[in-house]
Protein backbone atom coordinates (compact mmCIF):
# COMPACT_ATOMS: atom_id res chain seq x y z
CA UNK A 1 -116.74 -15.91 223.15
CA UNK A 2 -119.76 -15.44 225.12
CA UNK A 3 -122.81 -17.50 225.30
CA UNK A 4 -125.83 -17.17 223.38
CA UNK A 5 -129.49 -17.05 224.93
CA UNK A 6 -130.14 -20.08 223.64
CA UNK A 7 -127.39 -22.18 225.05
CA UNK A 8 -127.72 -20.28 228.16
CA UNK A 9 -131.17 -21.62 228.50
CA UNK A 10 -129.92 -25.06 227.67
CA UNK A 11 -127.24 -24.91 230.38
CA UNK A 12 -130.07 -23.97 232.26
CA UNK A 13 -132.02 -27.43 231.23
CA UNK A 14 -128.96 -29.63 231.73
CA UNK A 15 -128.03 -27.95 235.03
CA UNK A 16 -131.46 -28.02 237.03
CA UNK A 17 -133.97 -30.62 235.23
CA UNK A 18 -134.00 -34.62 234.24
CA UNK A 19 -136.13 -33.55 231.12
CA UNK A 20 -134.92 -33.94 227.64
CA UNK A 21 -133.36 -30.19 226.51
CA UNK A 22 -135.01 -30.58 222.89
CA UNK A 23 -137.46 -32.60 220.86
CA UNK A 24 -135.55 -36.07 220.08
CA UNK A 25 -134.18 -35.89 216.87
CA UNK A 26 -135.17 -39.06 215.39
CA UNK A 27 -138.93 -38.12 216.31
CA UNK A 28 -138.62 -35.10 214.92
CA UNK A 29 -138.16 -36.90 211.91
CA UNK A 30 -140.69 -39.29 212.22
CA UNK A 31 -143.30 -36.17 212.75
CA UNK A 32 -142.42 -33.89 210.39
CA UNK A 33 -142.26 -36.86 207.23
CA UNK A 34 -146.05 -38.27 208.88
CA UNK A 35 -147.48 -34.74 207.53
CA UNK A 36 -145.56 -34.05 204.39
CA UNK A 37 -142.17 -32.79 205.24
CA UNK A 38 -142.89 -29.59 206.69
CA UNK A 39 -140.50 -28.32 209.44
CA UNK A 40 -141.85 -28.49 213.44
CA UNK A 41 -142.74 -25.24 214.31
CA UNK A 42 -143.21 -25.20 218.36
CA UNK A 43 -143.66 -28.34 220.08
CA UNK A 44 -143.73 -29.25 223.86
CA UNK A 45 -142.95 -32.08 226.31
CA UNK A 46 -146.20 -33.49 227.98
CA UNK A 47 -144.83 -34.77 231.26
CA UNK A 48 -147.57 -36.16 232.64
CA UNK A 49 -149.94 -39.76 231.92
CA UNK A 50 -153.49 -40.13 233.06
CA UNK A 51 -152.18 -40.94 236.44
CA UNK A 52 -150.64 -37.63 236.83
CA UNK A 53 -147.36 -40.08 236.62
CA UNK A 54 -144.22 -38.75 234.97
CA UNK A 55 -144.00 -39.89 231.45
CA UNK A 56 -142.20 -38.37 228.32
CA UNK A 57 -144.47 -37.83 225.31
CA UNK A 58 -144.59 -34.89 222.68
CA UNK A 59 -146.87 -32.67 221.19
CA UNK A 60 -145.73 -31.13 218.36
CA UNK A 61 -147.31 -28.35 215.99
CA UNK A 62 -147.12 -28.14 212.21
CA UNK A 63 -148.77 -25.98 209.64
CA UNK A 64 -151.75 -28.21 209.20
CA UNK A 65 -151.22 -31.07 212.12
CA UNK A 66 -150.72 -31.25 215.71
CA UNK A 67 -149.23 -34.55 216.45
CA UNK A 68 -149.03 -36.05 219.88
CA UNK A 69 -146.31 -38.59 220.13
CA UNK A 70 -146.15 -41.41 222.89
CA UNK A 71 -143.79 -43.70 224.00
CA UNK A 72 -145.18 -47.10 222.76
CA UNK A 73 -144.07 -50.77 224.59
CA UNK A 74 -144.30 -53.07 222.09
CA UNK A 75 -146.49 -53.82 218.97
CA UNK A 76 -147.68 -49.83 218.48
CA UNK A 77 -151.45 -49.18 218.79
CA UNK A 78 -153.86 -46.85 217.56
CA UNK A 79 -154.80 -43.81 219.87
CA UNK A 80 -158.51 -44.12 221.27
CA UNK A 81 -158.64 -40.42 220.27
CA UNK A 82 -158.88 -39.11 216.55
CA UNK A 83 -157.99 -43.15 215.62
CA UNK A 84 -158.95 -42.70 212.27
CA UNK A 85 -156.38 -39.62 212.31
CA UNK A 86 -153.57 -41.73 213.79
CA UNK A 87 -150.66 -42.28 211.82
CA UNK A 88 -148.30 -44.95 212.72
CA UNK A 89 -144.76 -44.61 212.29
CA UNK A 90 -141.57 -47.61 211.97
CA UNK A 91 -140.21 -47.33 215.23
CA UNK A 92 -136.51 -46.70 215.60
CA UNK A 93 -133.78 -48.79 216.80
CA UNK A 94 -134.44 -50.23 220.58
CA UNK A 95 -137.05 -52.04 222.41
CA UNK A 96 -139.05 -49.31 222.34
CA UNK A 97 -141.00 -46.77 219.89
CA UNK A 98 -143.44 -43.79 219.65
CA UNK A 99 -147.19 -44.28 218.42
CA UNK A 100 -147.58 -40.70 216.47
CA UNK A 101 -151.21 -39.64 216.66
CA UNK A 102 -152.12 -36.79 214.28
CA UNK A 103 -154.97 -34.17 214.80
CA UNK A 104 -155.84 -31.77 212.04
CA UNK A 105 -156.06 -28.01 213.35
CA UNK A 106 -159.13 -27.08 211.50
CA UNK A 107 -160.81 -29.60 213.82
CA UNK A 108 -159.52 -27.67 216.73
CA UNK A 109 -162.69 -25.48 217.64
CA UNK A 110 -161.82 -24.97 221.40
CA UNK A 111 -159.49 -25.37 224.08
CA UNK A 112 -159.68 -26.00 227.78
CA UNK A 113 -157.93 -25.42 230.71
CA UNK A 114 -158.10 -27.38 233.97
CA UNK A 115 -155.24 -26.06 236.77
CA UNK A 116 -154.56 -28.60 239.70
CA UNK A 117 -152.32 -28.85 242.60
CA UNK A 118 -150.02 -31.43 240.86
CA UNK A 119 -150.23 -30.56 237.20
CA UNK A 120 -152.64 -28.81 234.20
CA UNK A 121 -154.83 -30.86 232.26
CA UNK A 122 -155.35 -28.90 228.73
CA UNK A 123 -158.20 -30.40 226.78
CA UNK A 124 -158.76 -29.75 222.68
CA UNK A 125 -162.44 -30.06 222.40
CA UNK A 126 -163.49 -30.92 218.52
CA UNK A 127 -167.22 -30.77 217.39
CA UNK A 128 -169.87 -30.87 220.73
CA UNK A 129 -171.08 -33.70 220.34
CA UNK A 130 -167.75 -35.57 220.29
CA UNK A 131 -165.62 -36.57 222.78
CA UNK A 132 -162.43 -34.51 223.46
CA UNK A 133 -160.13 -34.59 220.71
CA UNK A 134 -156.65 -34.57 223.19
CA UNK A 135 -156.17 -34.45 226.81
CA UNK A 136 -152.49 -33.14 228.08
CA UNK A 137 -151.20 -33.17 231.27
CA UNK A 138 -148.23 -31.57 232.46
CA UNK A 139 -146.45 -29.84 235.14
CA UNK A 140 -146.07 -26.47 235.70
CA UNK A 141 -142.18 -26.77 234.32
CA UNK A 142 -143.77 -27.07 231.06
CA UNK A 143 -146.78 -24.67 231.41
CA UNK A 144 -145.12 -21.82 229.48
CA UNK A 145 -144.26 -24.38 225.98
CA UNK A 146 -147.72 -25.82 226.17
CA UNK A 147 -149.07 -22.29 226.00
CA UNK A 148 -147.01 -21.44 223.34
CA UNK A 149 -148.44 -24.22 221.38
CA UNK A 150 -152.13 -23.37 222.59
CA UNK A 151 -152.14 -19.45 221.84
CA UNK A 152 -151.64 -20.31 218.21
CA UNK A 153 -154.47 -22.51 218.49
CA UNK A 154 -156.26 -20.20 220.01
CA UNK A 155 -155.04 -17.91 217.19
CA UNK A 156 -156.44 -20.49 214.60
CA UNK A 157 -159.94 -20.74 216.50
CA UNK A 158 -160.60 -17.44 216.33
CA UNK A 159 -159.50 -15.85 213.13
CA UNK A 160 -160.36 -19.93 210.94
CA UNK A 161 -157.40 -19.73 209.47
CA UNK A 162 -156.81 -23.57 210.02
CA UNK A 163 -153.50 -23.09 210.66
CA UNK A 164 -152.45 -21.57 207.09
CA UNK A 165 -150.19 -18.77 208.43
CA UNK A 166 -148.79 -19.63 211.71
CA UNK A 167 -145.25 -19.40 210.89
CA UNK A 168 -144.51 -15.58 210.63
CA UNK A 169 -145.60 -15.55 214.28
CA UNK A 170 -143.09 -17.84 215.36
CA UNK A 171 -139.85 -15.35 215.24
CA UNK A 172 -136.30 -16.23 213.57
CA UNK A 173 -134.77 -18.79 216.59
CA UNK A 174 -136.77 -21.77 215.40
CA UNK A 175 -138.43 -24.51 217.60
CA UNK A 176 -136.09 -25.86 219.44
CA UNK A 177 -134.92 -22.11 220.92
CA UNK A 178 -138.33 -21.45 221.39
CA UNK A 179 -138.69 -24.40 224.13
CA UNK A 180 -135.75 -24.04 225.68
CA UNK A 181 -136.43 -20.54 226.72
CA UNK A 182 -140.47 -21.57 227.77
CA UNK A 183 -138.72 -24.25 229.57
CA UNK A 184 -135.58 -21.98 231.37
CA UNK A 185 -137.99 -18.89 232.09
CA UNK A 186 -139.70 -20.22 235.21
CA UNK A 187 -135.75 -21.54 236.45
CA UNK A 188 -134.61 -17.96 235.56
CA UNK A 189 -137.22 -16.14 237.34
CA UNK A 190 -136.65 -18.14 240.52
CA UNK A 191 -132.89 -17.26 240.27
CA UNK A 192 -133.83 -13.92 240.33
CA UNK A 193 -135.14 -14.03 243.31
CA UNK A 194 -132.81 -14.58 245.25
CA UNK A 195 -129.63 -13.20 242.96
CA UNK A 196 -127.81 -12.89 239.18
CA UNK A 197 -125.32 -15.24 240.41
CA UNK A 198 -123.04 -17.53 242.71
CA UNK A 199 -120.94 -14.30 244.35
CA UNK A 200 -124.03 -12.29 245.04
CA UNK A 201 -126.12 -15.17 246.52
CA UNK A 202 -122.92 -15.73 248.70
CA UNK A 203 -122.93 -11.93 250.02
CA UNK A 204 -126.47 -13.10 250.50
CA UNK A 205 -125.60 -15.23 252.93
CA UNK A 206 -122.78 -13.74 254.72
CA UNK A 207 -125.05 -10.64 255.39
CA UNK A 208 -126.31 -13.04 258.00
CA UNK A 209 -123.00 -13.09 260.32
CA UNK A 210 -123.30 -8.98 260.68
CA UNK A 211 -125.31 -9.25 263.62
CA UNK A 212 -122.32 -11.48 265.30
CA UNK A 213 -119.59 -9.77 264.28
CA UNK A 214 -117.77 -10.55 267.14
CA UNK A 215 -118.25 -14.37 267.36
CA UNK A 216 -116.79 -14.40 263.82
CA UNK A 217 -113.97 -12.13 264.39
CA UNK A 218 -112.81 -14.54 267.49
CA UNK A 219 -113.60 -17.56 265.30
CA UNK A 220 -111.66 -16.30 262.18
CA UNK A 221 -108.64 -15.39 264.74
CA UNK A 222 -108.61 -18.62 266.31
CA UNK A 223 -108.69 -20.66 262.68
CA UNK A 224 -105.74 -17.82 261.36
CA UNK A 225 -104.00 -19.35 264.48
CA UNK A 226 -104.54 -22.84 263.72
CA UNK A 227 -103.64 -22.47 260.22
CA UNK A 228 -100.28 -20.21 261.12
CA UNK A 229 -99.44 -22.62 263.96
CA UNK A 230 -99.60 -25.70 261.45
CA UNK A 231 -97.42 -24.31 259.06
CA UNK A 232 -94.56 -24.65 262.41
CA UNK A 233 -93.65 -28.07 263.29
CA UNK A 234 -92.64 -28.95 259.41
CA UNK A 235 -90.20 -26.25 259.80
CA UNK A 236 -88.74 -27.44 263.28
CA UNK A 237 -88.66 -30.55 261.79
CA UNK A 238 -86.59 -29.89 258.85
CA UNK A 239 -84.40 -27.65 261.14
CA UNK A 240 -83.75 -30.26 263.21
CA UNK A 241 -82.56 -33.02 260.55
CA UNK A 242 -80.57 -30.55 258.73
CA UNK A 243 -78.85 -28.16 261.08
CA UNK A 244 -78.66 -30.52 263.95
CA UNK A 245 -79.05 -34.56 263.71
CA UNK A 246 -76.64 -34.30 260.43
CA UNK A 247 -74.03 -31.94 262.21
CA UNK A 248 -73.71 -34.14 265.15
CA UNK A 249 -73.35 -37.14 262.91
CA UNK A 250 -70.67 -35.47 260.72
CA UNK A 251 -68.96 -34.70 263.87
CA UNK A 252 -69.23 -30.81 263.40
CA UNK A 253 -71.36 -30.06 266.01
CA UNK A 254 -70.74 -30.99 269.36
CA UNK A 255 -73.54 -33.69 271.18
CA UNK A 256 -74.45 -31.66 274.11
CA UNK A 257 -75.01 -28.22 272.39
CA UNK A 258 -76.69 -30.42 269.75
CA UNK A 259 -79.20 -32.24 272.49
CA UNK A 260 -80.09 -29.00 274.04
CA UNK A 261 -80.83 -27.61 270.37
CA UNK A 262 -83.13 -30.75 269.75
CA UNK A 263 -84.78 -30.58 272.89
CA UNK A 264 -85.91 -27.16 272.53
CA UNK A 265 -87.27 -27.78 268.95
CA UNK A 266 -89.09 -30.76 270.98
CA UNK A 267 -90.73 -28.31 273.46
CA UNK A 268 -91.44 -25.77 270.71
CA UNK A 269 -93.12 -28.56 268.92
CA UNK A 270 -95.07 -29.45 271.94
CA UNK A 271 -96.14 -25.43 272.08
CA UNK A 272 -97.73 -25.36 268.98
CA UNK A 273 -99.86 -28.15 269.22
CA UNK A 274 -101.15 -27.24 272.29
CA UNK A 275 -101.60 -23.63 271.37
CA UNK A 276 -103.25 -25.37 268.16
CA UNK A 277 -105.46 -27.31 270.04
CA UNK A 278 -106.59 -24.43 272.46
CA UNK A 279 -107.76 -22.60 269.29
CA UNK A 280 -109.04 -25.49 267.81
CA UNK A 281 -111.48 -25.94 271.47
CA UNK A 282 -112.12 -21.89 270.63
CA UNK A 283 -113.17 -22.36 266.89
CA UNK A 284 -115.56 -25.04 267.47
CA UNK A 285 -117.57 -24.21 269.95
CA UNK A 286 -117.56 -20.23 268.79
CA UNK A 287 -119.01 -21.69 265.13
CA UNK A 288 -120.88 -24.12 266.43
CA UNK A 289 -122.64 -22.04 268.37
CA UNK A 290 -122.87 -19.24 265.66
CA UNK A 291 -124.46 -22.01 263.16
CA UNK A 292 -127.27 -22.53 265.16
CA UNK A 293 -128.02 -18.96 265.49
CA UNK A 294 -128.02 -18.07 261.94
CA UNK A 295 -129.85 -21.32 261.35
CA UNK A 296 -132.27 -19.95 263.89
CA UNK A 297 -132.78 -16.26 262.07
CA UNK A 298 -133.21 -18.00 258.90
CA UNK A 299 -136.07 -20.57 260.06
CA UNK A 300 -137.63 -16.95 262.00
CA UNK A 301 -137.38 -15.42 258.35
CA UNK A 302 -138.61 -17.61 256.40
CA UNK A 303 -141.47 -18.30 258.45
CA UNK A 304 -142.68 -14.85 258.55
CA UNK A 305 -142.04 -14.40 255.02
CA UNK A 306 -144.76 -17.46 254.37
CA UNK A 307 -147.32 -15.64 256.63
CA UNK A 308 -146.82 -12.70 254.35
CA UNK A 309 -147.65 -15.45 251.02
CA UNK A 310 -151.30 -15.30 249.47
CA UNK A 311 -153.60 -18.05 249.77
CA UNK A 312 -152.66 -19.09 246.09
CA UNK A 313 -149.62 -19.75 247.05
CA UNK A 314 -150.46 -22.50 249.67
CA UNK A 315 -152.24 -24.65 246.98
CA UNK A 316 -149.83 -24.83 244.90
CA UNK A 317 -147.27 -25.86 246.95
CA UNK A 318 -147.46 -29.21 249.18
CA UNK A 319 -147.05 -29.30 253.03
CA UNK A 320 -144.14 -31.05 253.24
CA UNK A 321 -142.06 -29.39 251.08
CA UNK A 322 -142.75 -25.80 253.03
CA UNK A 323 -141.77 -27.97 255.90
CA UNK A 324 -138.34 -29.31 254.40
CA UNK A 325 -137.86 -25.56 253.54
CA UNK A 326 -138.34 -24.07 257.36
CA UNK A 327 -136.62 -27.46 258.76
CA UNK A 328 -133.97 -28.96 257.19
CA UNK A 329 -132.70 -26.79 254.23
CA UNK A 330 -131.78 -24.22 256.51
CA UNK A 331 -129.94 -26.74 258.55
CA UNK A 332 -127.73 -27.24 255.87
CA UNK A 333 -126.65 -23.97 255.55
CA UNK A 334 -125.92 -24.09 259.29
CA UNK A 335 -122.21 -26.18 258.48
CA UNK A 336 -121.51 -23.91 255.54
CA UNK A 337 -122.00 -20.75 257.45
CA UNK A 338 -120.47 -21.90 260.73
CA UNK A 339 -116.97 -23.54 258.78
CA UNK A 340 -117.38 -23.84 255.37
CA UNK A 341 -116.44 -19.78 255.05
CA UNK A 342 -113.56 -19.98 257.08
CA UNK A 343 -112.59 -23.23 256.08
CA UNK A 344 -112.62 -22.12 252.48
CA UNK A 345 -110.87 -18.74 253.43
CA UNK A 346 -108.07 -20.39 255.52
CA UNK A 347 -107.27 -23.35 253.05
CA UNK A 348 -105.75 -20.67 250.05
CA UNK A 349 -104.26 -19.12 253.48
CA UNK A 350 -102.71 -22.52 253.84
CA UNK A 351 -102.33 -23.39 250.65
CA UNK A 352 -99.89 -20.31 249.89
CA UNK A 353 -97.64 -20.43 253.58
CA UNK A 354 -97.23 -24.70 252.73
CA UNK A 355 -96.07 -23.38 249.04
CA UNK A 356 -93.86 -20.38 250.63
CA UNK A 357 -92.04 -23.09 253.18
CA UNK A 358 -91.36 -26.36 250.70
CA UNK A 359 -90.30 -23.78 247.60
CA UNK A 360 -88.19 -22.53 250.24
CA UNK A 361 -86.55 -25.31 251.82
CA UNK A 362 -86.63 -27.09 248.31
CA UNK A 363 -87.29 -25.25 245.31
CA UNK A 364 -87.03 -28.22 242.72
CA UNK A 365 -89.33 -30.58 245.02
CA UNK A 366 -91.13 -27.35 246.07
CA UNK A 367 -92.30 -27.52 242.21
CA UNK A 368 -93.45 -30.82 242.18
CA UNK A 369 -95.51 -30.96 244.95
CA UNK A 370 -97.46 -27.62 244.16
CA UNK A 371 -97.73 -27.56 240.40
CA UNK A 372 -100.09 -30.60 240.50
CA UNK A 373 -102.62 -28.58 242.91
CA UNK A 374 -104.30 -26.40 239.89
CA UNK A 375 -104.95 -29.94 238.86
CA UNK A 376 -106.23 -31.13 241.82
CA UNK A 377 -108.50 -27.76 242.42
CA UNK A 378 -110.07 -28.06 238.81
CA UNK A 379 -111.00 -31.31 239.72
CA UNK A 380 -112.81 -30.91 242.99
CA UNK A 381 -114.63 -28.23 241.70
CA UNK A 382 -116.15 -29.89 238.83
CA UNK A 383 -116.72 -32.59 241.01
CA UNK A 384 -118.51 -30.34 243.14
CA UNK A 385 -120.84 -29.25 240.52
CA UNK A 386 -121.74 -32.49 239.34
CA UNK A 387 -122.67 -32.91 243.26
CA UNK A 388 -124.59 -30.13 243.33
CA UNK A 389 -127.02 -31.25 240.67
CA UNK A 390 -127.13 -34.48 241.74
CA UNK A 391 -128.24 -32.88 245.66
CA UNK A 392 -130.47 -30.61 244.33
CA UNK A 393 -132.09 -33.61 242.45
CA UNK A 394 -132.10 -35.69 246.19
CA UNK A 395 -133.56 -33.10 248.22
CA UNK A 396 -136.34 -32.52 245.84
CA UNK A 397 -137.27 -36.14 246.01
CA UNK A 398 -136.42 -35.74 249.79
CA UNK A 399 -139.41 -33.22 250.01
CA UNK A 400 -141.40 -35.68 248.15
CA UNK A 401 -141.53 -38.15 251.16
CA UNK A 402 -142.03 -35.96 253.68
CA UNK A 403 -145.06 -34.46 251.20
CA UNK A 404 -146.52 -37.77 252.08
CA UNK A 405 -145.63 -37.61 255.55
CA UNK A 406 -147.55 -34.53 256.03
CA UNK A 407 -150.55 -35.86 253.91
CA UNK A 408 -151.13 -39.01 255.62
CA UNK A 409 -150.38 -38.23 259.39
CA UNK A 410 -152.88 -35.55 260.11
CA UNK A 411 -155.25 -37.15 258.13
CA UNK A 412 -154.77 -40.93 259.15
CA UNK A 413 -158.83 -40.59 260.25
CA UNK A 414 -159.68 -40.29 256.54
CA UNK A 415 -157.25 -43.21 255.71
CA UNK A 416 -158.47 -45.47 258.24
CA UNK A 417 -162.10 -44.92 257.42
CA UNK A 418 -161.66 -45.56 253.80
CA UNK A 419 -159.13 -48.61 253.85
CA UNK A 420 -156.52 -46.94 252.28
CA UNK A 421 -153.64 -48.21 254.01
CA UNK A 422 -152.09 -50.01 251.47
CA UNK A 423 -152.27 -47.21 248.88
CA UNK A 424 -150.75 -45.11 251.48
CA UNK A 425 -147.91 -47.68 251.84
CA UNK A 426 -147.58 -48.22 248.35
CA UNK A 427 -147.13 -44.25 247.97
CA UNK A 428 -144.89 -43.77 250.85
CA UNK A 429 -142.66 -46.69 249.50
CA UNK A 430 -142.40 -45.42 245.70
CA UNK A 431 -141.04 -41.90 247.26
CA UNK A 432 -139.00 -44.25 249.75
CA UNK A 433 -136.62 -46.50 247.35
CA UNK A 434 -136.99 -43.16 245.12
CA UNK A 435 -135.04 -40.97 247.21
CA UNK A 436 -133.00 -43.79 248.65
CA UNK A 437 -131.52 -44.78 244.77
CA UNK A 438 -130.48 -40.58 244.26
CA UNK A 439 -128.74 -40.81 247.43
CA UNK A 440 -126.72 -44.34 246.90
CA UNK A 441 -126.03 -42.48 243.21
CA UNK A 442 -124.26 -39.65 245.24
CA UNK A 443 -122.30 -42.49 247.88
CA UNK A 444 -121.19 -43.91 244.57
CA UNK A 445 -120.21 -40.41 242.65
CA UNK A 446 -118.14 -39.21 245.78
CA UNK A 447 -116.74 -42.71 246.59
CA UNK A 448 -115.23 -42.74 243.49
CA UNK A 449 -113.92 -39.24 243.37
CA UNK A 450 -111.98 -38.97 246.80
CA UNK A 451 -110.43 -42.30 246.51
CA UNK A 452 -109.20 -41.84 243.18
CA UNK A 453 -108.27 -38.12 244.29
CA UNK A 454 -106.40 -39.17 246.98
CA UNK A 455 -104.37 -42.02 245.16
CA UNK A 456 -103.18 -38.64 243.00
CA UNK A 457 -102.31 -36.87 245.92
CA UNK A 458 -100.01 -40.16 247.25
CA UNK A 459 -98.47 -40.43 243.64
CA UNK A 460 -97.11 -37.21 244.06
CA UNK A 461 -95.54 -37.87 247.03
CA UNK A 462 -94.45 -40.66 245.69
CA UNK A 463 -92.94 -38.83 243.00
CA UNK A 464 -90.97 -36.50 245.74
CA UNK A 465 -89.52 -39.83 247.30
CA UNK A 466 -88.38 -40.85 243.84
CA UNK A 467 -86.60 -37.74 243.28
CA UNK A 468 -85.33 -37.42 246.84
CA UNK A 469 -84.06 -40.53 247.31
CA UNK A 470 -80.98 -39.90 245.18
CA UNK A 471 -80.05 -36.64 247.01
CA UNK A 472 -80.71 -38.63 250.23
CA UNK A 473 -78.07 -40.86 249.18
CA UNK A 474 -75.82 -38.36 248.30
């Protein structure tokens, strides 16, 4: 069954933000009873508090109401804006609530936008000589929900309907469809960019190993060799237990023929790990080598294509992350191109000769040792994509401290001259401990997976020796 748009575009909230996917139910409650039972008919997430901090509060549109909902520590208070509109609401179970303040639309006569580097500040402006009836600030993640929200305001303002007939506008998906798409559209578009999908943004990639065609070919040939070469001294070492040590125990073949038998499965041994190891020499320093230059076309790339971006661009976007984007995200696609495609490609290479050779030499403990593989391949890749969110998350906050990095250094003159050392500490070690906590969360996520992975891997073995053991014995 396939996927509707709207749980595609929560996948898409679950899989590439730390934001809630959907107004809170419980709130949602709480709003829609403060203005009469009505149903929620757009709302959005206001991410951002006075100090252009990250914060989680909700504005949320009825037919007659806009209420903006904030999380309250404490005793709840009135808001200083529209207080005699505020309604107060029985918080819900925990320490803490929401303070619910309420803002009629027919007192909604204009709205304002103020675009910054880190975030929008939206202002509802009430009667002139009044002070602002709301101010919102958000980030650009939740520009597109905001406007959703303000375009029927601005719908209101200038037909004075006062919010009678907003509903018909809305469409059949309801609210909560409505913000998940706002929300995924930006996330989609950016896909789009650079493909429809994981296979696509892989050709992507490998497009960049044309121009060394060569390198790869001896590379690929030397890790086929490795890989073939492996698959060897297992053999020679079952030959040599079964068809030799045993038959010159049992007394059925004689000791000399069966010494010069051994000693050439010896010296073939020794053969193919030296012939292994030459190729191994071969492999490395061919990829190695090959990384860098890819990693080199890619930083060349890139940095042209940002001489070819408009000015608008550039104040959007801080310093340091354009830097972490020329400097070290293209260094981590230097191990992935260099081994990670022919590691990849030469473990199912291995994977299938090491299943050929124990079904072979022991189809019933063949079985057990590869049927638990699916298993064990289902499981590293959904590890893997729990690791990929959880990287994409770290390198973002990554960018963040070398955003202040590239802030403070070339202007150190301004910092000095104003004092403003300690704020600069202060911001440097926020973003510090900040990025330090996502990357101990990832130490503890793989920590956890490997070990327990492995301790699979031994039971299984274990399992062979259990079953063996008998035979062994005869």
């Amino acid at each position: 069954m396939s996927a509707t748009p709207d749980q595609l575009d929560r996948e898409i909230l679950r899989r590439y933000t730390d934001q809630p996917e959907r107004l809170p139910p419980d709130l949602r409650r709480q709003i829609e009873s403060s203005w009469g039972g009505a149903p929620v008919l757009l709302y959005a997430l206001i991410d951002l508090d006075a100090g252009f901090r990250l914060t989680e509060s909700w504005l949320a549109l009825g037919p007659g109401f806009l209420v903006l909902a904030t999380r309250s520590e404490g005793e709840p208070t009135k808001s200083s804006r529209g207080a005699h509109e505020a309604r107060e609401i029985a918080r819900g179970p925990g320490a803490r609530g929401w303070e619910l303040a309420a803002i009629s639309r027919r007192r909604v006569i204009g709205v304002h936008e103020a675009p910054g580097l880190s975030g929008t500040t939206l202002s509802l402006l009430g009667k002139p000589d009044e002070p602002a009836l709301a101010v919102l600030r958000y980030t650009q993640r939740q520009r597109r929900a905001v406007e959703n929200v303000r375009f029927l305001l601005e719908q209101d303002i200038e037909a004075g309907t006062g919010g009678r007939s907003p509903a018909r506008d809305l469409g059949p998906e309801g609210a909560d469809a409505r913000y998940a798409e706002s929300v995924a559209a930006p996330i989609r578009e950016a896909q789009a960019l650079v493909a429809g999908n994981h296979t696509s943004v892989l050709v992507r990639l490998l497009g960049y190993l044309r121009p060394y065609r060569r390198q790869v070919t001896l590379g690929f040939g030397a890790a086929t060799v490795i890989t073939l070469v492996s698959l060897v001294p297992p053999y020679l070492a079952g030959y040599l237990i079964d068809e030799v040590v045993r038959p010159v125990q049992d007394g059925s073949l004689a000791r000399t023929e069966g010494a010069v038998t051994a000693w050439i499965c010896v010296a073939a041994m020794a053969l193919v790990y030296l012939v292994r190891q030459a190729n191994a020499v071969v492999r490395l320093r061919l990829m190695s080598v090959l990384g860098e230059l890819v990693a080199r076309d890619l930083r060349t790339e890139l940095y042209e294509h940002m001489q070819r971006l408009s000015l608008s661009f550039f104040s959007r976007k801080k310093t340091g992350s354009l830097i972490t984007r020329v400097s070290s995200d293209t260094d981590r696609l230097w191990e992935f191109l260099a081994f990670g495609v022919v590691d990849a490609s030469l473990s199912l290479v291995m994977l299938l000769g090491l299943t050929v050779v124990l079904v072979g030499l022991d189809w019933r403990l063949g079985l057990v040792m590869v049927l638990p593989v699916p298993a064990f391949c289902w499981a590293i890749y959904r590890h893997g994509e729990r690791m990929n969110r959880v990287f994409v998350r770290a390198w973002r906050k990554w960018s963040k401290v070398t955003d202040v990095l590239s802030d403070t250094i070339p202007g150190i003159r301004v910092v000095k001259a104003f004092s403003q050392e300690q704020q600069e500490n202060r911001r440097f070690n926020e973003r510090n401990f900040d990025v330090t906590e996502e990357f101990n969360r990832i130490h503890d996520m793989w920590t956890t997976f490997w070990p327990a992975l492995m301790l699979a891997v031994h039971g299984t073995t274990v399992l062979v020796w259990v079953l063996a053991v008998p035979r062994l014995l005869g």
